[in-house]
C-alpha atoms as a PDB file:
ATOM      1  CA  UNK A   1      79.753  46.747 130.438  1.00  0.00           C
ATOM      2  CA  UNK A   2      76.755  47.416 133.219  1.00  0.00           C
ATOM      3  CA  UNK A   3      75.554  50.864 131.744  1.00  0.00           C
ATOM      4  CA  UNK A   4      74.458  53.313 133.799  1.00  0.00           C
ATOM      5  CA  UNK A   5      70.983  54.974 134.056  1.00  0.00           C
ATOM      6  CA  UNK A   6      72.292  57.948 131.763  1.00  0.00           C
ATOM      7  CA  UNK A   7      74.352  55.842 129.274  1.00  0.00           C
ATOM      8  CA  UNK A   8      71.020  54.019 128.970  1.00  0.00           C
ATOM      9  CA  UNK A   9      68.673  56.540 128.241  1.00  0.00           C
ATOM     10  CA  UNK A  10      71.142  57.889 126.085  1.00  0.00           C
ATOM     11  CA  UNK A  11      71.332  54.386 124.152  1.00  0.00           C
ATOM     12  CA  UNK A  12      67.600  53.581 123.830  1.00  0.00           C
ATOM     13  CA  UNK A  13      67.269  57.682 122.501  1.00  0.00           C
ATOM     14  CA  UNK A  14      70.022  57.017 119.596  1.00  0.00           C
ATOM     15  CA  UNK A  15      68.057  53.715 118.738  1.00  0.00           C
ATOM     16  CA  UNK A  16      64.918  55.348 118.814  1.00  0.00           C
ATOM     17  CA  UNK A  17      66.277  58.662 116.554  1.00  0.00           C
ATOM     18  CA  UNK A  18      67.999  55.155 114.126  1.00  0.00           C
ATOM     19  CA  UNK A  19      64.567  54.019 113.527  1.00  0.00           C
ATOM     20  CA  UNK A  20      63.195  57.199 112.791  1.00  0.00           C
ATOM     21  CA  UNK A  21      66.309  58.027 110.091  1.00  0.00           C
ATOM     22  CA  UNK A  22      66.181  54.800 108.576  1.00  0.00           C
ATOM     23  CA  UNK A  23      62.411  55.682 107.586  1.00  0.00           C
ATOM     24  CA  UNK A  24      62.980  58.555 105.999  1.00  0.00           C
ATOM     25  CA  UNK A  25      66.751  58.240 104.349  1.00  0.00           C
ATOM     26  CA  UNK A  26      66.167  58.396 100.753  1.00  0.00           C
ATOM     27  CA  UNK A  27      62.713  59.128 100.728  1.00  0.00           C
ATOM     28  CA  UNK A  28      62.971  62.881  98.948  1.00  0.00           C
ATOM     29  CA  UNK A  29      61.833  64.888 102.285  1.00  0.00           C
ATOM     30  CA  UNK A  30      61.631  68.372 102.031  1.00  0.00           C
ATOM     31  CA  UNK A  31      64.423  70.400 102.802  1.00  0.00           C
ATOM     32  CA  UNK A  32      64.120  74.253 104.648  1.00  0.00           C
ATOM     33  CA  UNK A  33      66.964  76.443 105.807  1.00  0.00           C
ATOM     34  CA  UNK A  34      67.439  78.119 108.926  1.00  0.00           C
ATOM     35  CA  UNK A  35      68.249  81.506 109.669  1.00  0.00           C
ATOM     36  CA  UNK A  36      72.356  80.584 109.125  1.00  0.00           C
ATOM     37  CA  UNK A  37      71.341  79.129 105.574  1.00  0.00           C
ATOM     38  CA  UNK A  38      71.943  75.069 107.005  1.00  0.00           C
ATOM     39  CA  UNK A  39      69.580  72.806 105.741  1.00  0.00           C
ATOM     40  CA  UNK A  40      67.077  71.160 108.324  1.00  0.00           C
ATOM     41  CA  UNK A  41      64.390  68.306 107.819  1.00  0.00           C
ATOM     42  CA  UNK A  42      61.230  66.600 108.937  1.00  0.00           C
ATOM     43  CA  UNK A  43      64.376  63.566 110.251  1.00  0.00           C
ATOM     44  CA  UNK A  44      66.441  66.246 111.835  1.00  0.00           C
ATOM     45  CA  UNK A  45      63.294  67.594 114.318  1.00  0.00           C
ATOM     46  CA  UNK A  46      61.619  64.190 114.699  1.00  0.00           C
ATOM     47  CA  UNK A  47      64.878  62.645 115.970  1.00  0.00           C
ATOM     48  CA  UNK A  48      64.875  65.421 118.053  1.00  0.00           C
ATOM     49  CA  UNK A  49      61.692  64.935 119.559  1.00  0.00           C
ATOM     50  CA  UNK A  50      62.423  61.388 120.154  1.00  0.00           C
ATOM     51  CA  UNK A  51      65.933  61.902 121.990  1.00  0.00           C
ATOM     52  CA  UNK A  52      64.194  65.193 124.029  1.00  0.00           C
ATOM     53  CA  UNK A  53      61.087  62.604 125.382  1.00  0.00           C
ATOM     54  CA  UNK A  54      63.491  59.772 126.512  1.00  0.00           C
ATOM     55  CA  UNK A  55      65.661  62.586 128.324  1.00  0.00           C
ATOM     56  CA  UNK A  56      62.882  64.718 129.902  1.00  0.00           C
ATOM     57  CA  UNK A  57      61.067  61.665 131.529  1.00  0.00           C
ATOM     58  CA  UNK A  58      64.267  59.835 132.780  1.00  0.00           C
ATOM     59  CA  UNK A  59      65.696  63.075 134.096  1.00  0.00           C
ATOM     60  CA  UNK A  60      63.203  66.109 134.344  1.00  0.00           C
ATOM     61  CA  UNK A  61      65.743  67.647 136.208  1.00  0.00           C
ATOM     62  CA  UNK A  62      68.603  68.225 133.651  1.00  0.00           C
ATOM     63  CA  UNK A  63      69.381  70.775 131.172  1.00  0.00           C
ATOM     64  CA  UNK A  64      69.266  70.149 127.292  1.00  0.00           C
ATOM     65  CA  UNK A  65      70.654  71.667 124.468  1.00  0.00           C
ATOM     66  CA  UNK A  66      69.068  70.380 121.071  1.00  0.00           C
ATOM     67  CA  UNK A  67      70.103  71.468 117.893  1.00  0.00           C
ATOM     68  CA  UNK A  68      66.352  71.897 116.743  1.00  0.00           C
ATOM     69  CA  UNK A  69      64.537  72.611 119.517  1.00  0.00           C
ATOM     70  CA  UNK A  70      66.513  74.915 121.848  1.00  0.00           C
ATOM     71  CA  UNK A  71      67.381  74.847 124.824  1.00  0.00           C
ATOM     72  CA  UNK A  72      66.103  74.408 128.559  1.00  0.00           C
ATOM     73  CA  UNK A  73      67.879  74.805 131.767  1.00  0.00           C
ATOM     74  CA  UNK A  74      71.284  74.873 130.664  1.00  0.00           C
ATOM     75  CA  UNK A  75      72.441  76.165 134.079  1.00  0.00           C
ATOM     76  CA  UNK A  76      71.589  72.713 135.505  1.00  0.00           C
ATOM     77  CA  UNK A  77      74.148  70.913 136.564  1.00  0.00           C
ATOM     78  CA  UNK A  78      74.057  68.323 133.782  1.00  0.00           C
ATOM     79  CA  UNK A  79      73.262  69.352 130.758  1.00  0.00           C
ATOM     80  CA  UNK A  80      72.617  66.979 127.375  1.00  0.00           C
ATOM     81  CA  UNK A  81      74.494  68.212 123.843  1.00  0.00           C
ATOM     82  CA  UNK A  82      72.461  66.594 120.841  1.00  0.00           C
ATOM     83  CA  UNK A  83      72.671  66.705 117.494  1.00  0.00           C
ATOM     84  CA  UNK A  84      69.988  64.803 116.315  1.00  0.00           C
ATOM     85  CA  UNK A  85      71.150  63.970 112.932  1.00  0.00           C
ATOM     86  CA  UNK A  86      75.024  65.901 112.174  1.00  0.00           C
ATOM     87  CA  UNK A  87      75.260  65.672 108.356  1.00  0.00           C
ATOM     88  CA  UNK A  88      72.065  66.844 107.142  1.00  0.00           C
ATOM     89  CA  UNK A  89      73.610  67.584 104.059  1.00  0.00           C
ATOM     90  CA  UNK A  90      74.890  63.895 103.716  1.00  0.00           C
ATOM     91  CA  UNK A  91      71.253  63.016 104.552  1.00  0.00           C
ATOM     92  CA  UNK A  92      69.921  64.983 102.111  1.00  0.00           C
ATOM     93  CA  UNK A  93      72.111  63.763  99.305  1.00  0.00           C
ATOM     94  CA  UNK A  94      71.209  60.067 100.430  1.00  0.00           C
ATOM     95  CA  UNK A  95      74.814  58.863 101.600  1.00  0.00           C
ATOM     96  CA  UNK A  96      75.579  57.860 104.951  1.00  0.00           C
ATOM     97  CA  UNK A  97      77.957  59.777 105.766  1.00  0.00           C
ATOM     98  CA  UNK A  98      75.655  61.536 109.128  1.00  0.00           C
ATOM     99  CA  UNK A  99      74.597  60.324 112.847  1.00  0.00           C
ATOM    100  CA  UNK A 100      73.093  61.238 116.065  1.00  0.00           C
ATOM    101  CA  UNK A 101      75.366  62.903 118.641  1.00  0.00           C
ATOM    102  CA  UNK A 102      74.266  62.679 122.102  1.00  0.00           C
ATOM    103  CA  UNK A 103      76.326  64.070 125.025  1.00  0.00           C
ATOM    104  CA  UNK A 104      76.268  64.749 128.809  1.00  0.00           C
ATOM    105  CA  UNK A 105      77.753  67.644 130.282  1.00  0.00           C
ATOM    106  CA  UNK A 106      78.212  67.461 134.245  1.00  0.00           C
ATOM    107  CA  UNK A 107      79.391  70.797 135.890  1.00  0.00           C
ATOM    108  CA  UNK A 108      81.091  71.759 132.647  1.00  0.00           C
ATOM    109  CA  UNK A 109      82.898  68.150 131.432  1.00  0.00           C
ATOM    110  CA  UNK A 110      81.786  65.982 128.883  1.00  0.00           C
ATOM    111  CA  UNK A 111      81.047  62.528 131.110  1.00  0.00           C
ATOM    112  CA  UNK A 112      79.296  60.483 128.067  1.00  0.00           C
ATOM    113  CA  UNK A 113      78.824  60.210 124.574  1.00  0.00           C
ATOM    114  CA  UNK A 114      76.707  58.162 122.069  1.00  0.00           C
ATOM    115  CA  UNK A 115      77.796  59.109 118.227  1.00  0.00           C
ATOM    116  CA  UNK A 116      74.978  56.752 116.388  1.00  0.00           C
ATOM    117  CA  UNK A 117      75.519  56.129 112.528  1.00  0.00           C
ATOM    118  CA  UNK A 118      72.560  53.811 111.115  1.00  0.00           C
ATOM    119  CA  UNK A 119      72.911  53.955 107.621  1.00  0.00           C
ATOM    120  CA  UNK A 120      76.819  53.609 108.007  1.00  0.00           C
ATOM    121  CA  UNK A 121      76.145  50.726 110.837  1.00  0.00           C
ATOM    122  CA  UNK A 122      78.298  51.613 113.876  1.00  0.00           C
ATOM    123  CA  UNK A 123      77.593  52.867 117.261  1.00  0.00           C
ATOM    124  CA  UNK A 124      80.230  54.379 119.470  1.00  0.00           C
ATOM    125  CA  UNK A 125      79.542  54.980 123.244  1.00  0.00           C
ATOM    126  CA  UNK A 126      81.701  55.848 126.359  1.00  0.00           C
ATOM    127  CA  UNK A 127      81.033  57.082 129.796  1.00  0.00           C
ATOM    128  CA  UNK A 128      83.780  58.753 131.874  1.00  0.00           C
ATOM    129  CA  UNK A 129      86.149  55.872 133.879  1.00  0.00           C
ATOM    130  CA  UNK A 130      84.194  52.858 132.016  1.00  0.00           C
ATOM    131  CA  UNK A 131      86.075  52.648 128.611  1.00  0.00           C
ATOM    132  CA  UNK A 132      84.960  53.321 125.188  1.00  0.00           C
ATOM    133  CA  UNK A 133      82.945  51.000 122.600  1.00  0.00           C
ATOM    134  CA  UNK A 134      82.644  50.311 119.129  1.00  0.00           C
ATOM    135  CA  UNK A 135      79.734  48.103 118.300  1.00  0.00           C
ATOM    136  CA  UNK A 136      79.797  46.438 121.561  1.00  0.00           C
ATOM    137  CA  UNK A 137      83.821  46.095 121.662  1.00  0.00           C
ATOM    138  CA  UNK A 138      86.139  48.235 123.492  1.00  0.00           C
ATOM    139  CA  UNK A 139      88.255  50.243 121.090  1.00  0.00           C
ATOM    140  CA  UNK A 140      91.687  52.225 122.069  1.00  0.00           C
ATOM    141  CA  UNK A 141      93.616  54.606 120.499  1.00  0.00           C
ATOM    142  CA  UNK A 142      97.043  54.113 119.265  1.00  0.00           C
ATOM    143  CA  UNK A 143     100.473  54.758 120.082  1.00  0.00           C
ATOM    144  CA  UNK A 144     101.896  56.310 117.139  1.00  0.00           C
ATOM    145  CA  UNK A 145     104.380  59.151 118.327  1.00  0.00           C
ATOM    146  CA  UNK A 146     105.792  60.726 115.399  1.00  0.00           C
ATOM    147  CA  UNK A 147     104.388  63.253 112.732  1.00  0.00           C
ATOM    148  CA  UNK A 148     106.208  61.089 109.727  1.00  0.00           C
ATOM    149  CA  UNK A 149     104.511  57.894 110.884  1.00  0.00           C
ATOM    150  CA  UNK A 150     101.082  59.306 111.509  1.00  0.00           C
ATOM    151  CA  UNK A 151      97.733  59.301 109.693  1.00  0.00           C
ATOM    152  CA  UNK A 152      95.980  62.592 109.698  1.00  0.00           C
ATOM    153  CA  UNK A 153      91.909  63.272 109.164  1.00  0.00           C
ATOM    154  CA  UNK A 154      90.739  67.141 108.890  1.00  0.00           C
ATOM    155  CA  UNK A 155      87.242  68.463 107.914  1.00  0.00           C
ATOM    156  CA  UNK A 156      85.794  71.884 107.893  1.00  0.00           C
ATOM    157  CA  UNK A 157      88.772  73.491 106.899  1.00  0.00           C
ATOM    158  CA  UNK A 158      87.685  76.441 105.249  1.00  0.00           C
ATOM    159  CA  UNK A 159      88.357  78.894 108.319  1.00  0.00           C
ATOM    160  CA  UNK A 160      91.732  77.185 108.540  1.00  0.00           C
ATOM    161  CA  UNK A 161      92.423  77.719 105.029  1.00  0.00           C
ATOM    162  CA  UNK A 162      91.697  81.729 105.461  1.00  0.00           C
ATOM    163  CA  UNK A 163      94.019  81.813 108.128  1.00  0.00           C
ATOM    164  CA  UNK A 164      97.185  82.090 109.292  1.00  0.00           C
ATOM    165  CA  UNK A 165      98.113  78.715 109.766  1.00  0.00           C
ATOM    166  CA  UNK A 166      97.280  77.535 107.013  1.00  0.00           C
ATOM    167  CA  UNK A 167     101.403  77.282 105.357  1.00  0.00           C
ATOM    168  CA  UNK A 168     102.065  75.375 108.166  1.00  0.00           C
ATOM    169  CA  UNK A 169      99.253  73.213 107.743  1.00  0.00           C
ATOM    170  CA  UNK A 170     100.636  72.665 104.145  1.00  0.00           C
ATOM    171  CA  UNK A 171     103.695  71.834 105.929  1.00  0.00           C
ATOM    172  CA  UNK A 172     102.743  69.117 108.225  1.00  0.00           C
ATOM    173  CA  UNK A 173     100.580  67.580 105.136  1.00  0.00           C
ATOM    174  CA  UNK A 174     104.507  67.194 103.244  1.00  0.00           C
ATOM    175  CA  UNK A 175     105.525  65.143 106.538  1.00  0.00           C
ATOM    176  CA  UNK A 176     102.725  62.969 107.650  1.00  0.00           C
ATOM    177  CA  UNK A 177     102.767  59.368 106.462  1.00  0.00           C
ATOM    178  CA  UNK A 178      98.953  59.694 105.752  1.00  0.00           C
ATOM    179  CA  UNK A 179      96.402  62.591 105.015  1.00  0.00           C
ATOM    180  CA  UNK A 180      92.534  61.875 105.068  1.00  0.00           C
ATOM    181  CA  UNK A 181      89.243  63.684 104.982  1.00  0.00           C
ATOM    182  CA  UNK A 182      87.422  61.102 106.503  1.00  0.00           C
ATOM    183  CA  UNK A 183      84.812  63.997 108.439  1.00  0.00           C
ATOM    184  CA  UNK A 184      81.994  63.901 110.994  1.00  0.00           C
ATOM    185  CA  UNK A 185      81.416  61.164 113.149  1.00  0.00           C
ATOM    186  CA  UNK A 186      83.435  58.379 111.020  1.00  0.00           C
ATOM    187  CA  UNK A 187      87.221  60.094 111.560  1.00  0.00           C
ATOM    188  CA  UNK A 188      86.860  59.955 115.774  1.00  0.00           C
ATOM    189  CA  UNK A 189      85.370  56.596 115.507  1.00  0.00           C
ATOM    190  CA  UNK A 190      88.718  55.732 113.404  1.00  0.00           C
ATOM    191  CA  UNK A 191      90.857  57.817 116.294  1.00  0.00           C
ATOM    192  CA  UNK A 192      89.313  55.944 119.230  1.00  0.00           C
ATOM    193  CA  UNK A 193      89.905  52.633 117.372  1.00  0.00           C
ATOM    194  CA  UNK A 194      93.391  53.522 116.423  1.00  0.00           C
ATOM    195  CA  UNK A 195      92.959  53.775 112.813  1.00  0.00           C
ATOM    196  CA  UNK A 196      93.754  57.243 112.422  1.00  0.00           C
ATOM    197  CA  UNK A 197      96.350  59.113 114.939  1.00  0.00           C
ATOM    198  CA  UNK A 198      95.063  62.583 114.934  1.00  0.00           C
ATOM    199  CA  UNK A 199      92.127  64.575 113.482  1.00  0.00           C
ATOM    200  CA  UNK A 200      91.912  68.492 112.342  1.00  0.00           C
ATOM    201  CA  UNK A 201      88.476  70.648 112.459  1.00  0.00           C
ATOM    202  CA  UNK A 202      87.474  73.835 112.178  1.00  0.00           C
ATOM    203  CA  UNK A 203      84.168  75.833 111.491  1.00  0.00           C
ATOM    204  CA  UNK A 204      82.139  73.300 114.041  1.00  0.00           C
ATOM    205  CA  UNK A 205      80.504  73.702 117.309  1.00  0.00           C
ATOM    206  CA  UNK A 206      80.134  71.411 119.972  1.00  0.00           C
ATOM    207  CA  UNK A 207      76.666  69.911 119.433  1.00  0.00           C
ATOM    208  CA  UNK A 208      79.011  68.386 116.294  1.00  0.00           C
ATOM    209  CA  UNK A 209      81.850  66.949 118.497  1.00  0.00           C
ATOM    210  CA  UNK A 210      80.885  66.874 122.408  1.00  0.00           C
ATOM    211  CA  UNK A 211      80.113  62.666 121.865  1.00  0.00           C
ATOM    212  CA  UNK A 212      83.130  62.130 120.024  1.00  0.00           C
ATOM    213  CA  UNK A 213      85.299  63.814 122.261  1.00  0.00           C
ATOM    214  CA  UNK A 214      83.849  61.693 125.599  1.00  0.00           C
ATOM    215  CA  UNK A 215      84.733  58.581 123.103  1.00  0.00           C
ATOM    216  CA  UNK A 216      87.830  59.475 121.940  1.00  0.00           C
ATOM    217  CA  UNK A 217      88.626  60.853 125.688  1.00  0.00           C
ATOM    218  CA  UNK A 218      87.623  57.368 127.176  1.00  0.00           C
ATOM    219  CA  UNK A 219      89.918  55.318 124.279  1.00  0.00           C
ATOM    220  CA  UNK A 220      92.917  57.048 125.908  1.00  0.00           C
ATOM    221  CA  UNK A 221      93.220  60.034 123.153  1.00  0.00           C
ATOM    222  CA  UNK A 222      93.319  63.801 124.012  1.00  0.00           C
ATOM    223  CA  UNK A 223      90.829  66.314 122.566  1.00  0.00           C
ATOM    224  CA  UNK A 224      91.546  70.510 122.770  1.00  0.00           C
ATOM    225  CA  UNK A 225      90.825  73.519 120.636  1.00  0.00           C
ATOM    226  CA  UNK A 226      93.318  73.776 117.960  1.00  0.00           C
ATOM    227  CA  UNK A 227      95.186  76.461 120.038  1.00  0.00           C
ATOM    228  CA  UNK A 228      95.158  73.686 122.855  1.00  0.00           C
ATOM    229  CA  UNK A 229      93.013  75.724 125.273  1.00  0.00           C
ATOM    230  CA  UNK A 230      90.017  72.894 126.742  1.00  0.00           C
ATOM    231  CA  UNK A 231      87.228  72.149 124.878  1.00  0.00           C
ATOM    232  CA  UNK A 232      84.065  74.208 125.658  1.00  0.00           C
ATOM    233  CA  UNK A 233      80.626  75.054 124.438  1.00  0.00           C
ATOM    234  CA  UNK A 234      82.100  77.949 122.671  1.00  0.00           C
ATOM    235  CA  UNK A 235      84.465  76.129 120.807  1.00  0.00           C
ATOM    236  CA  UNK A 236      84.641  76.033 116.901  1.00  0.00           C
ATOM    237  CA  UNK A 237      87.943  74.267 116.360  1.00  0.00           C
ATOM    238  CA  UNK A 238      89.640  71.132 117.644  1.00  0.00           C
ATOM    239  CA  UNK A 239      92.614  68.890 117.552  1.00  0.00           C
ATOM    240  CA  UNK A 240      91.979  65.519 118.859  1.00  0.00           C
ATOM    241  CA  UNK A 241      94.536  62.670 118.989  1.00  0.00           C
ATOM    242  CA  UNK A 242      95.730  59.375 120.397  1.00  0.00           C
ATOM    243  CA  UNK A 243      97.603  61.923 123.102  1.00  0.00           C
ATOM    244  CA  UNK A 244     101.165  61.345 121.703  1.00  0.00           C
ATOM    245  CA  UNK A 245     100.359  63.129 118.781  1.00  0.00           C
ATOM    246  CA  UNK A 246      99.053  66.090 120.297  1.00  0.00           C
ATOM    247  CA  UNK A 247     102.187  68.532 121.036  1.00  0.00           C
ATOM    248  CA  UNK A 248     103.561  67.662 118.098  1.00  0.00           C
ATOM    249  CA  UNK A 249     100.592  68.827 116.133  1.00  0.00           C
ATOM    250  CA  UNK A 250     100.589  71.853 117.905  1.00  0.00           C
ATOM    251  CA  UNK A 251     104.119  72.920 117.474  1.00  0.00           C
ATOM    252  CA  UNK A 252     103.789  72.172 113.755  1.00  0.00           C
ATOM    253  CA  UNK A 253     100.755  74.116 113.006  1.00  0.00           C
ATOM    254  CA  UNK A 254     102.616  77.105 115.575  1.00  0.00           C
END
């Protein structure tokens, strides 16, 4: 795959953000809290930094939207999504369960993402119309079709679980051949391989899912809100899937 200019940049920033996580995993960092009580460190604003620089000279002319840092001209019309290191908490514990999520947004679509896991040692990419990658090898999603034959991931469910839904949630869970918490980056990485067949979330936002849904988009799977409205930067829930699984999803939850 000839990358282009943008999947590039967006390649040498993850490997760049890698080096700087591998450093200083499991080296007892201090850990402060933000305003909304989540935990942010010295790895989570240097990646940052590192992704921002790459972006900035390559394209001074597009928006970005950093977890850390802020944003800057987000009424451009493309616009980068990072989360320089989602799972601080993992990263904090010292397991390696957390990765660097870098997305484009281009007049309001997600065109590319990069979900880079270090510790865990896999690298997912895709860029709209060119296929999505796993370590170098194009991955696809699968064709299961049925709730009783499907694997299932879901994170974040607390929201879910406080809601209305949640009985027939419960209900789906009694039907499904499989039911994992795999979470962040790892259970779209399964989804765009065709490991898993669907995957659950609520309580996120998109810095947390806007490179996983360009991957899981580009391996042929389907990616909504879990009412099925599109995918935004509002959004705190989604359902994403291998597409046959979607509708049936929906009409189970209700």
């Amino acid at each position: 795959m000839n990358h282009s200019a943008e999947l590039q940049a967006a390649l040498d920033a993850a490997e760049q953000a890698a080096a700087i996580a591998r450093s200083l995993y499991q080296h007892n960092i201090e850990v402060r809290f933000k305003a909304d009580k989540s935990p942010v460190t010295e790895a989570d604003v240097r990646c940052e930094l590192a992704i921002r620089q790459i972006i900035e000279t390559r394209f001074p002319s597009h928006g970005f939207y950093g977890e850390e840092t802020g944003t800057h001209n987000v009424d451009a019309e493309n616009v980068w999504l990072v989360d320089p290191i989602d799972g601080t908490k993992a990263f904090v514990r010292e397991y390696a369960m957390f990765s660097t999520q870098i997305a484009l947004l281009r007049r309001g679509e997600i065109v590319l993402g990069v979900s880079s896991a270090p510790i865990y040692g896999e690298l997912a990419y895709a860029e709209r119309g060119r296929g999505a990658y796993l370590n170098g090898k194009p991955i696809s999603v699968s064709e299961v079709c049925s709730i009783e034959a499907a694997a299932l991931s879901s994170g974040n469910m607390k929201s879910l679980a406080t809601g209305p839904k949640w009985g027939n949630y419960g209900a789906m869970i009694a039907r499904l051949s499989r039911i994992r918490g795999y979470g962040d980056f790892l259970h779209y990485h399964l989804l765009a391989s065709g490991k898993v067949d669907a995957v659950i979330e609520t309580d996120i936002n998109i810095l947390d899912i806007a490179a996983c849904v360009a991957i899981v988009n580009e391996a042929g799977g389907r990616c909504t809100q879990l009412d099925g409205a599109p995918i935004t930067l509002d959004s705190t829930t989604v359902l994403a899937s291998n597409g046959f699984m979607h509708q049936p999803v929906l009409t189970a939850l209700g």
